[in-house]
N, C-alpha and C. Protein backbone atom coordinates (compact mmCIF):
# COMPACT_ATOMS: atom_id res chain seq x y z
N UNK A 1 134.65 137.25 79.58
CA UNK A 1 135.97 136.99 79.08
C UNK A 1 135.89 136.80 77.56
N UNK A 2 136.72 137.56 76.91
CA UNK A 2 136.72 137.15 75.29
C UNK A 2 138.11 136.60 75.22
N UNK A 3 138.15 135.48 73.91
CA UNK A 3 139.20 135.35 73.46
C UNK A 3 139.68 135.84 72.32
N UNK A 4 141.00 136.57 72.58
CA UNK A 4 141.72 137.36 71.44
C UNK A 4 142.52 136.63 70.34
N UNK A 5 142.25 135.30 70.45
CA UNK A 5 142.77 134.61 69.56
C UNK A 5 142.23 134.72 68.11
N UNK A 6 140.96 135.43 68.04
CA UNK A 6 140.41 135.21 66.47
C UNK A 6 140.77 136.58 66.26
N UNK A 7 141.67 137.42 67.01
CA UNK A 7 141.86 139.09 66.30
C UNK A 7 143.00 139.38 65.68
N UNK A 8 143.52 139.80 64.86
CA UNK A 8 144.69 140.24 64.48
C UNK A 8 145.54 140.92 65.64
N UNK A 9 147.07 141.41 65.46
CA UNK A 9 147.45 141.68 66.61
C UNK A 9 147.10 142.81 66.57
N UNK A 10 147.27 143.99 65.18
CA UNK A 10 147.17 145.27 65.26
C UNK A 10 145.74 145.63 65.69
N UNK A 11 144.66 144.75 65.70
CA UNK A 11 143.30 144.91 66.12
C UNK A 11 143.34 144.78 67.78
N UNK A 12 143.98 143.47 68.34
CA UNK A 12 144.05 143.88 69.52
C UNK A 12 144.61 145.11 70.42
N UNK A 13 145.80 145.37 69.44
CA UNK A 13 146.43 146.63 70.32
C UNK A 13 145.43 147.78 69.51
N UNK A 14 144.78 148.11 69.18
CA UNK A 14 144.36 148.83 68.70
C UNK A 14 142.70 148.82 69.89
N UNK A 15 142.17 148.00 70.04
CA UNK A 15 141.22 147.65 70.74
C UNK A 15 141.55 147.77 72.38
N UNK A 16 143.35 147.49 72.86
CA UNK A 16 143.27 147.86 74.17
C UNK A 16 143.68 149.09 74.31
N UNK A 17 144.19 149.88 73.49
CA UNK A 17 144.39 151.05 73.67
C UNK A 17 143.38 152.09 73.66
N UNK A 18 142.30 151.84 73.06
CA UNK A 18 141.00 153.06 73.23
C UNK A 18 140.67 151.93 73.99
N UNK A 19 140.46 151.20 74.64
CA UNK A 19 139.60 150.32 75.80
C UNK A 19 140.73 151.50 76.90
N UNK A 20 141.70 151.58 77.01
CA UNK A 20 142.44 152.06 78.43
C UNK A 20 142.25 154.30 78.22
N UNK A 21 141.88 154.36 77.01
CA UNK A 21 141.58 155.91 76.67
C UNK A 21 140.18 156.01 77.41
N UNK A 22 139.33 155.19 77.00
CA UNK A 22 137.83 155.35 77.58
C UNK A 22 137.44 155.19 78.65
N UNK A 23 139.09 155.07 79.34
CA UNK A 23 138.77 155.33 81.45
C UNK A 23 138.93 156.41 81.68
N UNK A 24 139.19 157.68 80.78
CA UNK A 24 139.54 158.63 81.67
C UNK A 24 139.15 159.65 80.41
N UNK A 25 137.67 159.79 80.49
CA UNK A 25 137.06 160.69 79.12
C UNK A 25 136.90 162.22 79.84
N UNK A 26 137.21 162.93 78.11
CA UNK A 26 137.39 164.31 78.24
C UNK A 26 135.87 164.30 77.42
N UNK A 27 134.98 164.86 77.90
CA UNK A 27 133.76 165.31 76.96
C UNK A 27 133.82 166.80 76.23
N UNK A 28 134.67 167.44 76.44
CA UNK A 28 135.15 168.52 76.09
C UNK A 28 135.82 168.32 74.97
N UNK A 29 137.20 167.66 74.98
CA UNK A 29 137.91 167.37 74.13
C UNK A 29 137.37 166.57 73.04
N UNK A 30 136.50 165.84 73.44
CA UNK A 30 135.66 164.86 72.38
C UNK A 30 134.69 165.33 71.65
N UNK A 31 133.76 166.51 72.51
CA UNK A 31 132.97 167.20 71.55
C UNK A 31 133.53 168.38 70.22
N UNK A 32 134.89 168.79 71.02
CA UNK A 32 135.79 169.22 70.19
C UNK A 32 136.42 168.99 69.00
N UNK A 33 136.59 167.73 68.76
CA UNK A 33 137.56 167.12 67.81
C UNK A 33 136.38 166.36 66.81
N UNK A 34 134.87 166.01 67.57
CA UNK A 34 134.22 165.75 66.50
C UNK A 34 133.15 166.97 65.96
N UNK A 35 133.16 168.21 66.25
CA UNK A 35 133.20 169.02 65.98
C UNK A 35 133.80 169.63 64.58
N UNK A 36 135.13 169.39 64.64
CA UNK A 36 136.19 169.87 63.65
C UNK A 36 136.38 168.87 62.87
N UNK A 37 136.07 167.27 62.98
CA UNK A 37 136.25 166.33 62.31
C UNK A 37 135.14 166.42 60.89
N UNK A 38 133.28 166.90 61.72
CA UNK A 38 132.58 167.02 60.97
C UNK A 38 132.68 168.46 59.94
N UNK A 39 133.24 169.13 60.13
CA UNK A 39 133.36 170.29 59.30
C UNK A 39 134.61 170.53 58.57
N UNK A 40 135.98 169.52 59.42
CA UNK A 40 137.11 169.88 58.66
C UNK A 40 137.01 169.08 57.02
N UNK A 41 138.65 169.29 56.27
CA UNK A 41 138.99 168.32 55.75
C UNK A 41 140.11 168.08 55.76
N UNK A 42 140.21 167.00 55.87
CA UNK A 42 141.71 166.28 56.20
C UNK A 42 141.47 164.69 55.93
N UNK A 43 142.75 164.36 55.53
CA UNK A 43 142.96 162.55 55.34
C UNK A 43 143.70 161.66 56.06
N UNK A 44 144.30 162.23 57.01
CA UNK A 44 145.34 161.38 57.90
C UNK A 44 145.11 162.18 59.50
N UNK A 45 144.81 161.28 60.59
CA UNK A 45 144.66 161.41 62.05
C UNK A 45 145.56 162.79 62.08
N UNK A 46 146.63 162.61 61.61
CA UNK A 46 147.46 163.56 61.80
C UNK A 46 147.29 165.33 61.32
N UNK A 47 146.13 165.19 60.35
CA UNK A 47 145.61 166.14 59.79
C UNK A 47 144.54 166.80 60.54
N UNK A 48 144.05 165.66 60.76
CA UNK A 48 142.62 166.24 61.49
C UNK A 48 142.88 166.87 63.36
N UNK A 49 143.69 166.02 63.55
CA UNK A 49 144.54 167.04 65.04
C UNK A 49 145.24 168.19 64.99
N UNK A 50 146.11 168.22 63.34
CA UNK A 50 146.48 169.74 63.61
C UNK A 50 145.06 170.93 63.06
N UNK A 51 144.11 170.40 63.42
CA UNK A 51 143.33 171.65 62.78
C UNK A 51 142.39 171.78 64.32
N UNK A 52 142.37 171.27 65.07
CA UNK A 52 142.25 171.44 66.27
C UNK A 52 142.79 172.09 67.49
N UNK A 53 142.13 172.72 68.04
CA UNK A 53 142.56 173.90 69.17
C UNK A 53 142.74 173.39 70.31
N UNK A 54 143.47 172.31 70.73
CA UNK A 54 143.70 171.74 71.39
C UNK A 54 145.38 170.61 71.56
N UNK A 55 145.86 170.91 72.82
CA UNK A 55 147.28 170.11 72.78
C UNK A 55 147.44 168.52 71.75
N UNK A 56 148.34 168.45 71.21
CA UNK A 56 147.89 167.48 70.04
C UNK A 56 147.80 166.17 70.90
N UNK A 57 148.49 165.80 72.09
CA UNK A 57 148.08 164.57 72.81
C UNK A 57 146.95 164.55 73.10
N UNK A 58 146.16 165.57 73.65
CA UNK A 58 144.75 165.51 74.09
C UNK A 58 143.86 165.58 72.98
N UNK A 59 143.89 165.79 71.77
CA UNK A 59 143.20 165.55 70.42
C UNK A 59 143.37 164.19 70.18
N UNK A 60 144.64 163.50 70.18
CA UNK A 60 144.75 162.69 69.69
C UNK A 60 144.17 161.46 70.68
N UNK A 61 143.94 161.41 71.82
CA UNK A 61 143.25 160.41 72.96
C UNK A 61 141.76 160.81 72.60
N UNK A 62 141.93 162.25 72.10
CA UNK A 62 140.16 162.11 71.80
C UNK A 62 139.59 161.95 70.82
N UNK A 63 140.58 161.58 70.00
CA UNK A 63 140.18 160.65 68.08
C UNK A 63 140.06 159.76 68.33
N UNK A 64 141.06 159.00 69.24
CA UNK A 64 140.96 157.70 69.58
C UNK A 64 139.27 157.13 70.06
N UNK A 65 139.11 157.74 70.96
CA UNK A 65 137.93 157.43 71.82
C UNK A 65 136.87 157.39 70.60
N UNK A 66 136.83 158.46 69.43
CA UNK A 66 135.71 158.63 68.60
C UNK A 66 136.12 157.18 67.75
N UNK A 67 137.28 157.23 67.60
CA UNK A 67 136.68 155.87 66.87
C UNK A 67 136.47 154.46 67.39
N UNK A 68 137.03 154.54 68.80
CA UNK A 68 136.27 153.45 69.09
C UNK A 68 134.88 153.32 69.41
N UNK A 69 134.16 154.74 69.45
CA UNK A 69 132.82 154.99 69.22
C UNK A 69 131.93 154.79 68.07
N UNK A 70 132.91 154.82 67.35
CA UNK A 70 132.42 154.44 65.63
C UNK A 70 132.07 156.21 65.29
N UNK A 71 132.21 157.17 65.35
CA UNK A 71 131.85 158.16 65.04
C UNK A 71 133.07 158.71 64.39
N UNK A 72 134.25 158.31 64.41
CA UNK A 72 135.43 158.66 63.49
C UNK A 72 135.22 157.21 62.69
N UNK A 73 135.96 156.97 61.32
CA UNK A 73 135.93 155.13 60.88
C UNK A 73 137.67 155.43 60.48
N UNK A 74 138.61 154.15 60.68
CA UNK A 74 139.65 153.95 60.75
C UNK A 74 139.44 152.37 60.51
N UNK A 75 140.73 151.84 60.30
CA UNK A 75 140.99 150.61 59.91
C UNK A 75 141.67 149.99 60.62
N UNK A 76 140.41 149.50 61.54
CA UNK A 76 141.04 148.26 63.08
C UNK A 76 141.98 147.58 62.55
N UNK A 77 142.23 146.96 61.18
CA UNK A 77 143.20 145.43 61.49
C UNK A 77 144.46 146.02 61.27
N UNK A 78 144.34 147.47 61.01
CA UNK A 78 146.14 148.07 60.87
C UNK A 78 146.45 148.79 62.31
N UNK A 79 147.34 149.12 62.46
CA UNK A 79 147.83 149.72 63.89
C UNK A 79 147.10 151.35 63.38
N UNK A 80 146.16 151.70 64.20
CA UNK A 80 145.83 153.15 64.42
C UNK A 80 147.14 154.25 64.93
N UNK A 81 147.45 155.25 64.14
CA UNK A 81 148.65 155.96 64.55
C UNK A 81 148.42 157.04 63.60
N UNK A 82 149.31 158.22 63.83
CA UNK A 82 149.21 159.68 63.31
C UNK A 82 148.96 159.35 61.76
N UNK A 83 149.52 157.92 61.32
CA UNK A 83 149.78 157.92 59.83
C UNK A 83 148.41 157.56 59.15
N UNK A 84 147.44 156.78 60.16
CA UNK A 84 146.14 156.67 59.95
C UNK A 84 145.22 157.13 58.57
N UNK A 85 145.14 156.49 57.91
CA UNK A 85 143.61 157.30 57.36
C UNK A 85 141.97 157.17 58.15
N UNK A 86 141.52 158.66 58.13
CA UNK A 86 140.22 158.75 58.88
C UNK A 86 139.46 159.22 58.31
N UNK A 87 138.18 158.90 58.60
CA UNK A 87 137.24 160.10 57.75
C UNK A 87 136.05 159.65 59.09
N UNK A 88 135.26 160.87 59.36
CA UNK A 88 133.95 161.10 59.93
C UNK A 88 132.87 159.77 59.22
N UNK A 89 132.28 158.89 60.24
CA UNK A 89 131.13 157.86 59.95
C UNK A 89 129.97 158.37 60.01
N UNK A 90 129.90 159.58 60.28
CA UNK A 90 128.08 160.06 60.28
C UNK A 90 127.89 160.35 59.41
């Protein structure tokens, strides 16, 4: 059991929402998007999904997942959303 009392709110919703993405993984879609993440360029979530060959909901559950992998980096204490800034952590 953790307590969410020491998190910001946008960190918690941000933390249960790729916690409820990472029940139902696409390894396809994920190898996909970090694929195009490492070779694209783009500055906003929203950038880096339209350069992807893939339905933009299913890109976008599979950005999610990368960064709660730490393999995308985003900024937990703000709400993660299309408006996002991202960049590749490797």
């Amino acid at each position: 059991m953790v307590n969410a009392d020491h998190y910001s709110r946008p960190y918690c919703d941000n933390l249960r929402r790729i916690w409820y993405l990472n029940r139902n993984r696409d390894q396809s879609a994920d190898a996909h998007v970090e694929a195009v993440a490492r070779a694209g360029n783009y500055w906003l979530l929203k950038d880096l999904i339209a350069q992807c060959d893939l339905l933009p909901a299913t890109a976008w559950q599979a950005a999610m997942r990368l960064i709660g992998r730490r393999i995308l980096w985003a900024d937990w204490h703000a709400v993660i959303n299309l408006q996002s800034r991202v960049q590749f952590a490797g």
